[in-house]
C-alpha atoms as a PDB file:
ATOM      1  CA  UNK A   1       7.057 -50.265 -24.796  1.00  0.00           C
ATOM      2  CA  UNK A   2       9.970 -47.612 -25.438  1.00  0.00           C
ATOM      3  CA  UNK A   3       8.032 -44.960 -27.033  1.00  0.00           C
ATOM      4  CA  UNK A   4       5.459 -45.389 -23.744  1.00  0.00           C
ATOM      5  CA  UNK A   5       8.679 -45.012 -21.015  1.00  0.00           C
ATOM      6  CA  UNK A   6       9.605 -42.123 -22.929  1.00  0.00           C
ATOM      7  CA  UNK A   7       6.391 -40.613 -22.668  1.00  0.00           C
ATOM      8  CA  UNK A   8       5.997 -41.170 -19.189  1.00  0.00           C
ATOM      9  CA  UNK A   9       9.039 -39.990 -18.398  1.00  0.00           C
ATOM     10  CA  UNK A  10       8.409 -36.842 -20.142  1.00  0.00           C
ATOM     11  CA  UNK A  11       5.377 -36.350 -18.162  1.00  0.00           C
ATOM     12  CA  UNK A  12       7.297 -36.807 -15.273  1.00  0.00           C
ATOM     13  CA  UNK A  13      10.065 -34.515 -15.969  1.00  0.00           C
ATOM     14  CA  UNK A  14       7.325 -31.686 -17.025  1.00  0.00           C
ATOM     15  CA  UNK A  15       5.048 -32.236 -13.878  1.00  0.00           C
ATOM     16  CA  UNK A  16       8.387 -31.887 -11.242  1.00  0.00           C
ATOM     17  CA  UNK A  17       8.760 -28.737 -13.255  1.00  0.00           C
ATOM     18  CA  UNK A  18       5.239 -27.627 -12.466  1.00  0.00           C
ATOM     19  CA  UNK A  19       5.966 -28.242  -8.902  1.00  0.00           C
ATOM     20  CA  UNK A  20       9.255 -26.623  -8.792  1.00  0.00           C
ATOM     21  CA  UNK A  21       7.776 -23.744 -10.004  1.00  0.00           C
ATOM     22  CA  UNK A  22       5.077 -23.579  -7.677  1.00  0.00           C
ATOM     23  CA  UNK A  23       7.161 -23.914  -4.806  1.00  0.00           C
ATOM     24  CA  UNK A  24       9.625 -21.369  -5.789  1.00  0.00           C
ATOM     25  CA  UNK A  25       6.729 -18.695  -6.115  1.00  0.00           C
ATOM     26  CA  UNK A  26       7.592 -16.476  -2.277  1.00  0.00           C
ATOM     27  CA  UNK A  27       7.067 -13.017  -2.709  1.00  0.00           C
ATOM     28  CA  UNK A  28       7.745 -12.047   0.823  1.00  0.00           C
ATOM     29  CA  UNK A  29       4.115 -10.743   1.004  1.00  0.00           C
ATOM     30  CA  UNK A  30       0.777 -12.839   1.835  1.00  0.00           C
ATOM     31  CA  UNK A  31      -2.405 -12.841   3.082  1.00  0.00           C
ATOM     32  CA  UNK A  32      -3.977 -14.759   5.602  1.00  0.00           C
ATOM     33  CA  UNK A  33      -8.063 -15.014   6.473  1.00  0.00           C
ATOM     34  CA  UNK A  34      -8.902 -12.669   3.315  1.00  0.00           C
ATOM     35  CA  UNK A  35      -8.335  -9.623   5.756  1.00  0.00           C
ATOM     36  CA  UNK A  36      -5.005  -9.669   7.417  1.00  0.00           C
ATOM     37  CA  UNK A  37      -2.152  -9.001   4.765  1.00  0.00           C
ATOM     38  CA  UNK A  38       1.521  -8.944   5.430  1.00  0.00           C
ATOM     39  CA  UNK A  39       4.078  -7.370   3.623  1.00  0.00           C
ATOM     40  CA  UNK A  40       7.633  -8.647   4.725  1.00  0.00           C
ATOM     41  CA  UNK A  41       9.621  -6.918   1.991  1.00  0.00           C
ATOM     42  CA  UNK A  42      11.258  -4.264   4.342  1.00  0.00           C
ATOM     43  CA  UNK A  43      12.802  -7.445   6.261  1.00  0.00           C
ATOM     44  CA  UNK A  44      14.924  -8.096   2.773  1.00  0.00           C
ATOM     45  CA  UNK A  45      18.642  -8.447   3.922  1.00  0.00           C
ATOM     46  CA  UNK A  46      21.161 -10.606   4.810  1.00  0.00           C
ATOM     47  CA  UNK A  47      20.811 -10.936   8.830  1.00  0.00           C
ATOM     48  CA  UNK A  48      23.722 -13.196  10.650  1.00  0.00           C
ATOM     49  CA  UNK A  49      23.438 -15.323  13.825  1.00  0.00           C
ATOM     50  CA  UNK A  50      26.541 -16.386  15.650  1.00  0.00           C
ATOM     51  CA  UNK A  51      26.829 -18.940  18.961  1.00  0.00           C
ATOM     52  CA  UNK A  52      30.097 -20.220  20.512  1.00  0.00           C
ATOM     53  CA  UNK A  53      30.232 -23.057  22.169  1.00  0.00           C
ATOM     54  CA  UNK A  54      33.286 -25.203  23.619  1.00  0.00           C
ATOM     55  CA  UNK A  55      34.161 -28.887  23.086  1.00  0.00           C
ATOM     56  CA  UNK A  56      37.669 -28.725  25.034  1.00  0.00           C
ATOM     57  CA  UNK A  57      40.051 -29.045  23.643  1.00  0.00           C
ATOM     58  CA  UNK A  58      37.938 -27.312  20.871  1.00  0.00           C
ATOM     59  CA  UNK A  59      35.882 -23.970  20.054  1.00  0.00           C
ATOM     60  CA  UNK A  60      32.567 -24.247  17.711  1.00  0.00           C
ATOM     61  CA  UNK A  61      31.162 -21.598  16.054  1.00  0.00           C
ATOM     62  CA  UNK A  62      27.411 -22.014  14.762  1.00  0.00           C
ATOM     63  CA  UNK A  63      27.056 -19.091  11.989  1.00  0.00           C
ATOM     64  CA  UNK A  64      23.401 -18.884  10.734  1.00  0.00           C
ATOM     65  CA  UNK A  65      23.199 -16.517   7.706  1.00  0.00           C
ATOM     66  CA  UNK A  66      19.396 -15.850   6.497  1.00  0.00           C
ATOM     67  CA  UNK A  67      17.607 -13.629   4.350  1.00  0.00           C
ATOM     68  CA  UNK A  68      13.793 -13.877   4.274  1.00  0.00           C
ATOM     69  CA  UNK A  69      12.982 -12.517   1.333  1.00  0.00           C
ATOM     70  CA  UNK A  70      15.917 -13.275  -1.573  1.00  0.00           C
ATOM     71  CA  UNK A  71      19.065 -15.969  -1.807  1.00  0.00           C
ATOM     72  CA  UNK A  72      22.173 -14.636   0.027  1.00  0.00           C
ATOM     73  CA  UNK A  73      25.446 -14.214  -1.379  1.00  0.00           C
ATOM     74  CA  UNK A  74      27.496 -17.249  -1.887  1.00  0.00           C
ATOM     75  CA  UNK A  75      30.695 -17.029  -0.142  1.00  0.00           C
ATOM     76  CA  UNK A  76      33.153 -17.594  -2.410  1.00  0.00           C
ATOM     77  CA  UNK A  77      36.271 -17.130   0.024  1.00  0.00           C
ATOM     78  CA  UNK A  78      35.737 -21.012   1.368  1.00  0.00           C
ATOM     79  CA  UNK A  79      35.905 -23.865  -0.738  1.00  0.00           C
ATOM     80  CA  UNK A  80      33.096 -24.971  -2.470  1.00  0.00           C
ATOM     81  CA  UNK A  81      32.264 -28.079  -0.097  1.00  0.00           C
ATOM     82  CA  UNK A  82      32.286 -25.685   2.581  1.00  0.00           C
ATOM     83  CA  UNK A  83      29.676 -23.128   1.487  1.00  0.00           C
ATOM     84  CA  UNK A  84      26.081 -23.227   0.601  1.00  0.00           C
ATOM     85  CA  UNK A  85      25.132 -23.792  -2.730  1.00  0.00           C
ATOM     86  CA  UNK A  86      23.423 -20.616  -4.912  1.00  0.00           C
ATOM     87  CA  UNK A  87      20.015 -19.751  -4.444  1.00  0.00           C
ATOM     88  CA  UNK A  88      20.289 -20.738  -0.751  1.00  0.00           C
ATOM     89  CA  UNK A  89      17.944 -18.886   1.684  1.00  0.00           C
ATOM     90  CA  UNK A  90      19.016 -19.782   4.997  1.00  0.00           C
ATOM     91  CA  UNK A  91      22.411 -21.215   5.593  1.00  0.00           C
ATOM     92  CA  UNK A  92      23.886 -22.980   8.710  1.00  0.00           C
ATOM     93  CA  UNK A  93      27.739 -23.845   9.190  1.00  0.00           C
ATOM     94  CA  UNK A  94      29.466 -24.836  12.043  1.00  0.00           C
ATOM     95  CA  UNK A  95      33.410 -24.235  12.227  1.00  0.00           C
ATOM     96  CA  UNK A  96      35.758 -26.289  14.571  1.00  0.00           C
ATOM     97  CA  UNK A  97      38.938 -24.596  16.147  1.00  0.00           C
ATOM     98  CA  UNK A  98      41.983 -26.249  17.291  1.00  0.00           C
ATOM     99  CA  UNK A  99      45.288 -24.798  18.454  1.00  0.00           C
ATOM    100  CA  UNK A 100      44.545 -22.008  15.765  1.00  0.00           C
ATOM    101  CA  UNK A 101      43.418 -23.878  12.922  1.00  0.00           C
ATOM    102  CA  UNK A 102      39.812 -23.432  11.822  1.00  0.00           C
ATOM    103  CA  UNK A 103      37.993 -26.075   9.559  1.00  0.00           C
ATOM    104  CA  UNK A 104      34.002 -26.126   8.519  1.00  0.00           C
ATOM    105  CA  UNK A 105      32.908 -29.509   9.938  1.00  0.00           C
ATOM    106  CA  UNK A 106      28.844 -29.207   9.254  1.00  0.00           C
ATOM    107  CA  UNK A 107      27.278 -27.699   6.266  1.00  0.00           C
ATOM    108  CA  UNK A 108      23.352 -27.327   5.955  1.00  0.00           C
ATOM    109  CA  UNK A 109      21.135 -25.579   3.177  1.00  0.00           C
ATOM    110  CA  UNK A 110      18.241 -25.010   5.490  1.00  0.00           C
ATOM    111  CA  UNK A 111      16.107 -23.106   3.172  1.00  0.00           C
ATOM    112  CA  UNK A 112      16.814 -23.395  -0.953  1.00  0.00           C
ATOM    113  CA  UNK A 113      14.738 -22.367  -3.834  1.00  0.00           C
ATOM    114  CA  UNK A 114      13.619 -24.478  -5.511  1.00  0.00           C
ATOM    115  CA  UNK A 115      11.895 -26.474  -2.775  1.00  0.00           C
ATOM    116  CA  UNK A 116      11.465 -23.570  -0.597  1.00  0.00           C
ATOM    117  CA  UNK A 117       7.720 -24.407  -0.217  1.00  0.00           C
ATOM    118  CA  UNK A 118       6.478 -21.977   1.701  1.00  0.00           C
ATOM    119  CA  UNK A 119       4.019 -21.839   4.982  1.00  0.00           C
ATOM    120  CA  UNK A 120       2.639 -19.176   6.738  1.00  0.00           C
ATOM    121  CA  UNK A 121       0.411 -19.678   9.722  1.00  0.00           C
ATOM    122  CA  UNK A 122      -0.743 -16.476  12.423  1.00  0.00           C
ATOM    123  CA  UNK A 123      -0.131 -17.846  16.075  1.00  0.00           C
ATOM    124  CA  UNK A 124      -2.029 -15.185  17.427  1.00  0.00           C
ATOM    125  CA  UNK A 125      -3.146 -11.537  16.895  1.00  0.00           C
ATOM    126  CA  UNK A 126       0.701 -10.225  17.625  1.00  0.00           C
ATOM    127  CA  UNK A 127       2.208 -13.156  15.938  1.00  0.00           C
ATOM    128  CA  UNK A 128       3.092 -14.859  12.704  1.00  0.00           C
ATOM    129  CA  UNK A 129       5.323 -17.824  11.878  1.00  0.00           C
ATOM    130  CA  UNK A 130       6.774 -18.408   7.950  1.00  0.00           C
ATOM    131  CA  UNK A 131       8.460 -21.789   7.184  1.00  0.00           C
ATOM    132  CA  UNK A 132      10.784 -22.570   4.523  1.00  0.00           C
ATOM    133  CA  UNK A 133      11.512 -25.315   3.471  1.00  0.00           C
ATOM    134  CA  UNK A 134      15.455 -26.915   2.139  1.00  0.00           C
ATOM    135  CA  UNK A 135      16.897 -29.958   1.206  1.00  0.00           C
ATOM    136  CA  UNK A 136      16.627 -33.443   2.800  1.00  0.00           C
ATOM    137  CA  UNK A 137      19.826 -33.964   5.139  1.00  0.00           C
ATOM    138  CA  UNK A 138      21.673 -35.910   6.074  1.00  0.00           C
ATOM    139  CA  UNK A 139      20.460 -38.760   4.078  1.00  0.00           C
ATOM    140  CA  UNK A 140      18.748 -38.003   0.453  1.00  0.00           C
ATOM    141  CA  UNK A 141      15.484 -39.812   2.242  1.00  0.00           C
ATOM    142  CA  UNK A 142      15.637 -38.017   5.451  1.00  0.00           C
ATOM    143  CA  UNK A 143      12.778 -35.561   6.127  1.00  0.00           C
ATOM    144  CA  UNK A 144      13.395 -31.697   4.164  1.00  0.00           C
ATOM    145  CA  UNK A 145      14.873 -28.800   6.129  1.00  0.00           C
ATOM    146  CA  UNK A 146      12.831 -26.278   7.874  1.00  0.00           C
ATOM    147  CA  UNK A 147      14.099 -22.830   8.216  1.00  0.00           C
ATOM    148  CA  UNK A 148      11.002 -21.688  10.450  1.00  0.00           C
ATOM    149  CA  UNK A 149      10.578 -17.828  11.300  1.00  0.00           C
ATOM    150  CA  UNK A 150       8.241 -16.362  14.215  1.00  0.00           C
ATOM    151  CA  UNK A 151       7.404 -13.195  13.685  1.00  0.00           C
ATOM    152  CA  UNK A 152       6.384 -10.926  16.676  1.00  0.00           C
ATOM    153  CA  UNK A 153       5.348  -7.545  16.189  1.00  0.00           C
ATOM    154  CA  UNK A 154       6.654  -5.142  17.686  1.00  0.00           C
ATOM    155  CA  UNK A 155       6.824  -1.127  17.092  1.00  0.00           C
ATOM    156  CA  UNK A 156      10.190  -1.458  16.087  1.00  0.00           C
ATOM    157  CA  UNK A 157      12.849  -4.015  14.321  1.00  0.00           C
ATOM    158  CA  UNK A 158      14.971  -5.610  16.758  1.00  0.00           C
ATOM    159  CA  UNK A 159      17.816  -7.927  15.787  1.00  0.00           C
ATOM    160  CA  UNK A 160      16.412 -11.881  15.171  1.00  0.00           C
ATOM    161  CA  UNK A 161      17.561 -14.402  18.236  1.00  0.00           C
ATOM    162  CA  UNK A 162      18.483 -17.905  17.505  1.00  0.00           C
ATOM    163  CA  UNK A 163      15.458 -20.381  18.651  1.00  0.00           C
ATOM    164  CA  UNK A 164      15.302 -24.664  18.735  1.00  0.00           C
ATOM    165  CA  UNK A 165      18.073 -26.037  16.092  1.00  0.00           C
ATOM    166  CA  UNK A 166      17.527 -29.458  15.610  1.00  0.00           C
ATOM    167  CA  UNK A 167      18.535 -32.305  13.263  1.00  0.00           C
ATOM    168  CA  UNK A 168      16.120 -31.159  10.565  1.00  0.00           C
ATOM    169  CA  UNK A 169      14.001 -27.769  12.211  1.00  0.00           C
ATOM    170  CA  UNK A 170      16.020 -24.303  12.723  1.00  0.00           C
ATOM    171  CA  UNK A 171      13.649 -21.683  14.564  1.00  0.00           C
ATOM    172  CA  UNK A 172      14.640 -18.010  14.782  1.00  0.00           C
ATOM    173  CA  UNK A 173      12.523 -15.528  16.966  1.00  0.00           C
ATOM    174  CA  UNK A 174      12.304 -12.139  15.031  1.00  0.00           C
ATOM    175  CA  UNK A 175      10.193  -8.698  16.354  1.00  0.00           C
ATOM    176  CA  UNK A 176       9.592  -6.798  13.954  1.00  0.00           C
ATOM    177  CA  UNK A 177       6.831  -3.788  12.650  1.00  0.00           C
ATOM    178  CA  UNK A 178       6.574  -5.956   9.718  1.00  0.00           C
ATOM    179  CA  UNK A 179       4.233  -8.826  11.781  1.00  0.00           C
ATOM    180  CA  UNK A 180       1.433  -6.068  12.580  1.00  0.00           C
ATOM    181  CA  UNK A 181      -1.020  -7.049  10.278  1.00  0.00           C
ATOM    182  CA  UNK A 182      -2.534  -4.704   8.026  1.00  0.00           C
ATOM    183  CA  UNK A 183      -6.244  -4.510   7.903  1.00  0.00           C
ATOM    184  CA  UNK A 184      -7.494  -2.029   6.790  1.00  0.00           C
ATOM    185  CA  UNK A 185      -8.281  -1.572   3.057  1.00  0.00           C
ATOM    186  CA  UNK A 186      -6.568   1.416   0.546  1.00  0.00           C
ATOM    187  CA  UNK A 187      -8.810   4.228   0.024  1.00  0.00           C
ATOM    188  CA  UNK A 188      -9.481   3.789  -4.221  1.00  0.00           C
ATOM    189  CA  UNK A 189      -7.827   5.726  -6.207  1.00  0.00           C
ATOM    190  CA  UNK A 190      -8.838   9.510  -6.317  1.00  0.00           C
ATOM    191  CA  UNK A 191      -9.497  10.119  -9.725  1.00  0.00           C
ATOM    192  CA  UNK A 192     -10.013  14.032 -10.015  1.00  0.00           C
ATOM    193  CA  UNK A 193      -7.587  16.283 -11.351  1.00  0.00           C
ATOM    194  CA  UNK A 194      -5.188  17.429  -8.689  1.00  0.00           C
ATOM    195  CA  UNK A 195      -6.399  21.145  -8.969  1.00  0.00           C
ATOM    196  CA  UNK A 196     -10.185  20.778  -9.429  1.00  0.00           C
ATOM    197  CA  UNK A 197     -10.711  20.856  -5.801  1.00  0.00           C
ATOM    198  CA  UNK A 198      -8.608  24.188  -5.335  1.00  0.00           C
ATOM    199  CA  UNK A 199     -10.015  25.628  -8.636  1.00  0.00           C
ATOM    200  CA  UNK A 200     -13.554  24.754  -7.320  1.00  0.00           C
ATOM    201  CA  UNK A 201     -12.924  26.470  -3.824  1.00  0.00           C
ATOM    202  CA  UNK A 202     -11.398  29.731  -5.536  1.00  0.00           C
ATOM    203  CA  UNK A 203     -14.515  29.791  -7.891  1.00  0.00           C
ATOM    204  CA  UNK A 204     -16.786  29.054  -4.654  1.00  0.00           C
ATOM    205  CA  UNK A 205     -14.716  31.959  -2.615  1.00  0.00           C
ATOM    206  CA  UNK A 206     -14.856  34.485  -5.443  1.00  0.00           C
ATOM    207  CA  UNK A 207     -18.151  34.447  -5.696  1.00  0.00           C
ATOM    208  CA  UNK A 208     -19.174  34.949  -2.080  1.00  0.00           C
ATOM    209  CA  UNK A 209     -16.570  37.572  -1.925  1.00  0.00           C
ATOM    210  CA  UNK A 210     -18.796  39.295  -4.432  1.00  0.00           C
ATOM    211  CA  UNK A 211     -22.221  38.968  -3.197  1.00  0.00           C
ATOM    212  CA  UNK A 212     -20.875  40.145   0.303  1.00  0.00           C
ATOM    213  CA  UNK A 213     -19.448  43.009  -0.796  1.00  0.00           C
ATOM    214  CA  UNK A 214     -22.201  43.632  -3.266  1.00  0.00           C
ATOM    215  CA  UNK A 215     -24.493  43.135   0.045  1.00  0.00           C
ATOM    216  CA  UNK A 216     -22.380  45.440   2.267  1.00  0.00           C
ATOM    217  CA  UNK A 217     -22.464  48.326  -0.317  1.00  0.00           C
ATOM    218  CA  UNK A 218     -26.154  48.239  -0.480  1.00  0.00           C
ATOM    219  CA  UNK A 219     -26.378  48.054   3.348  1.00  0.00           C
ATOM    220  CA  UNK A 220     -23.483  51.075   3.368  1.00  0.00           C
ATOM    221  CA  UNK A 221     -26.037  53.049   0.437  1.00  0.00           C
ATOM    222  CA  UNK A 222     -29.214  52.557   3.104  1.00  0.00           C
ATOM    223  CA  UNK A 223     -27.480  53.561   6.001  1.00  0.00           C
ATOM    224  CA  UNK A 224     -26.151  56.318   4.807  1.00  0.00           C
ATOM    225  CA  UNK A 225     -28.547  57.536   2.946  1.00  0.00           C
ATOM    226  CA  UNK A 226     -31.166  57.329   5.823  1.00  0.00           C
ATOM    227  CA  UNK A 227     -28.668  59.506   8.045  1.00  0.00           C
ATOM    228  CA  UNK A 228     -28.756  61.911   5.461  1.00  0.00           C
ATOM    229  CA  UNK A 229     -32.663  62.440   5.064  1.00  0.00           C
ATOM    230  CA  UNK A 230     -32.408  62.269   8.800  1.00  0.00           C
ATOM    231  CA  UNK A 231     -29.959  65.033   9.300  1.00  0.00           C
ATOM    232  CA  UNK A 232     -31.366  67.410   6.534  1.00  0.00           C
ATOM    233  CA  UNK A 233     -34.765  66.651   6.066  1.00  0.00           C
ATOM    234  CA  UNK A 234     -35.681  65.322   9.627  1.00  0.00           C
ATOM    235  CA  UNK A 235     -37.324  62.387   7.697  1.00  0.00           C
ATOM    236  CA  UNK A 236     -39.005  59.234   9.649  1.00  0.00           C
ATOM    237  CA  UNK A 237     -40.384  55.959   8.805  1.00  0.00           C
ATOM    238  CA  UNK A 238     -40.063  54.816   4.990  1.00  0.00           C
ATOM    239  CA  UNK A 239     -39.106  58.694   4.389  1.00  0.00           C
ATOM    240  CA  UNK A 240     -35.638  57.364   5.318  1.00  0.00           C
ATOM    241  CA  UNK A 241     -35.380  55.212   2.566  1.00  0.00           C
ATOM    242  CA  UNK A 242     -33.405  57.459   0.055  1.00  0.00           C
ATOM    243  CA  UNK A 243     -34.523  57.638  -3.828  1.00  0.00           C
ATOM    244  CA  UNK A 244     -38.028  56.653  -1.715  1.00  0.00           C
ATOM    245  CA  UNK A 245     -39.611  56.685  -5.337  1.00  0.00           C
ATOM    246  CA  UNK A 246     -37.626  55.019  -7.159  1.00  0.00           C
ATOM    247  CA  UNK A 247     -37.649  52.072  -5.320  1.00  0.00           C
ATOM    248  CA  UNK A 248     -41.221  52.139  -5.064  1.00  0.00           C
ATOM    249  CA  UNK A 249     -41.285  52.172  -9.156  1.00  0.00           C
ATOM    250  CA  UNK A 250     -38.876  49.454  -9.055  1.00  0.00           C
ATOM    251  CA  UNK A 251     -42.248  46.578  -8.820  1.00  0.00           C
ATOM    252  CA  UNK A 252     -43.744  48.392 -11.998  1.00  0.00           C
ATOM    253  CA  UNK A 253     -40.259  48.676 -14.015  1.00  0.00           C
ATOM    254  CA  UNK A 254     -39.801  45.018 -13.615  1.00  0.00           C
ATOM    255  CA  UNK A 255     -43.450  43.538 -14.073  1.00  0.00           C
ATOM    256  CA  UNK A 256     -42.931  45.902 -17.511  1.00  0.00           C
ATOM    257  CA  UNK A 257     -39.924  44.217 -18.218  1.00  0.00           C
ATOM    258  CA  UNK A 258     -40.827  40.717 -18.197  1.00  0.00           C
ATOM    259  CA  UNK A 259     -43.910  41.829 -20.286  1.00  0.00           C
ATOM    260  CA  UNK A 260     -41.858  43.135 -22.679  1.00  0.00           C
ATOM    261  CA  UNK A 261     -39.808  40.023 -23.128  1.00  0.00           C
ATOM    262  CA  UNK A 262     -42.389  37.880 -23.220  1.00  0.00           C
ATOM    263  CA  UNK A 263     -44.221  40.419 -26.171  1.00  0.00           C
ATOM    264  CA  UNK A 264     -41.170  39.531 -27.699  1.00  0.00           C
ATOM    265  CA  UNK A 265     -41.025  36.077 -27.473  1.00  0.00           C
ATOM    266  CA  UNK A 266     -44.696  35.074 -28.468  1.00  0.00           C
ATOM    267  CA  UNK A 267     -44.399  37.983 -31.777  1.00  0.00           C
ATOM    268  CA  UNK A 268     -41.197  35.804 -32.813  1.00  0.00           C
ATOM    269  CA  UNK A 269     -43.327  32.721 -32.700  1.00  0.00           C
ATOM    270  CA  UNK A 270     -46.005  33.910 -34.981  1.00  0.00           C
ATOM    271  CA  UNK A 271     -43.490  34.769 -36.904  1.00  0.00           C
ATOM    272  CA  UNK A 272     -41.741  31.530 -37.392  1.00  0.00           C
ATOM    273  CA  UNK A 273     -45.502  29.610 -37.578  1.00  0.00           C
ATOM    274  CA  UNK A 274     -46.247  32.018 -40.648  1.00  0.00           C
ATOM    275  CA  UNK A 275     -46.586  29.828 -44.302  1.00  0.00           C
ATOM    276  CA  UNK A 276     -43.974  31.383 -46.885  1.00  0.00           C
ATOM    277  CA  UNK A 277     -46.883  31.821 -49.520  1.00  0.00           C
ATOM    278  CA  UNK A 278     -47.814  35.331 -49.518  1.00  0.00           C
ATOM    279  CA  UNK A 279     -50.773  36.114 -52.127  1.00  0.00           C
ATOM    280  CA  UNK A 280     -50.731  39.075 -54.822  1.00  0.00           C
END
């Protein structure tokens, strides 16, 4: 009967773990109907949110100190029963002065690792809301926090405005560039060599550079050569062309080329095919 309670509350223990884990796993960055991503990371920072109001013959002061993305500082000026504990997200205190004297009369760790649990839901095309979650106040069986941040965006960051605070719920209104979803996919990786593109267009330029000046000076050898037979000979017609003859021989010199080569080619094949036995 022992060894069994042990076991099961082994199990227990390891499976609260497991969930712990899993809730504490924000990365300030999610993705929501497989296209629209959202990367909140730039929002990182500890933002404040401060509202007065009277109770005569006293002042409140609601602070709300927040950071979406990380714990904030603990502030280790107050007492300990007067701060939030570490890894606190979202923190809301509410001081009480009286004839100059200032004490913290409410407490609340609205968002906490690790129970932070996080939601994400998009309200519309321009917004976004992220919930995190805190511990269960006032009573150990009352309902969790919820620190619960709409996201509008906007083409610029604008400082977040206190929403609804009620007895377990804490809404803050936020515009930001961050809440414009990003659709559109990366381009993959380019894997050529940062260079080969420039090397190829240098190659490519080079050698049109070439054959245009190769062209012009043929073109310049023609024309001028035709103004000379022109001048001095009062040629016409193909007599223009200069060294007429020699490009009319040009045909012949090639076709007696190619035979040449290919003499060449079929004598070093019969010479190869030949047997090395060579009778006496």
């Amino acid at each position: 009967m022992l060894r069994s309670f042990k076991l099961a509350s082994t199990l227990l223990l390891l499976s609260w773990l497991d969930i712990a884990k899993a809730d504490d796993s924000w990365e300030c960055a999610f993705t929501l109907d497989s296209k629209h991503h959202y990367d909140l990371k730039s929002l990182s920072g500890e933002r404040k949110i401060q509202k007065t109001w009277l109770s005569p013959p006293t002042k409140n002061t609601d602070t709300l100190r927040f950071d979406l993305c990380q714990p904030i500082k603990e502030d280790t000026s107050v007492p300990e029963d007067d701060r939030c504990p570490s890894s606190t997200y979202a923190c809301w205190t509410t001081a009480n002065e009286k004839s100059g004297k200032t004490r913290i009369t409410q407490v609340i760790s609205l968002a906490r690792s690790p129970s932070l649990s996080p939601e994400y839901k998009r309200l519309s095309d321009s917004e976004i809301s992220v919930t995190l979650h805190g511990d269960s106040w006032p009573e150990p069986t009352s309902p969790r926090e919820r620190f619960v941040v709409t996201l509008q965006c906007s083409s610029s960051d604008e400082d977040p405005e206190l929403g609804i605070h009620t007895e377990n719920a804490t809404e803050v209104h936020w515009k930001v560039k961050a809440a414009c979803a990003e659709e559109s996919k990366p381009p993959p990786p380019d894997t050529k060599h940062p260079d080969e593109d420039s090397r190829k267009t240098s190659e490519g330029s080079s050698l049109g550079w070439f054959f245009f000046l190769l062209l012009f000076c043929f073109a310049t050898y023609l024309g001028l050569g035709a103004y000379y037979n022109y001048n001095n000979y009062g040629a016409s017609g193909w007599d223009l062309v200069p060294h007429r003859d020699f490009w009319r021989d040009v045909p012949h010199l090639l076709s007696d080329l190619l035979r040449g080569i290919l003499s060449g080619v079929r004598g070093n094949n019969r010479v190869g095919n030949r047997s090395g036995y060579v009778s006496v």
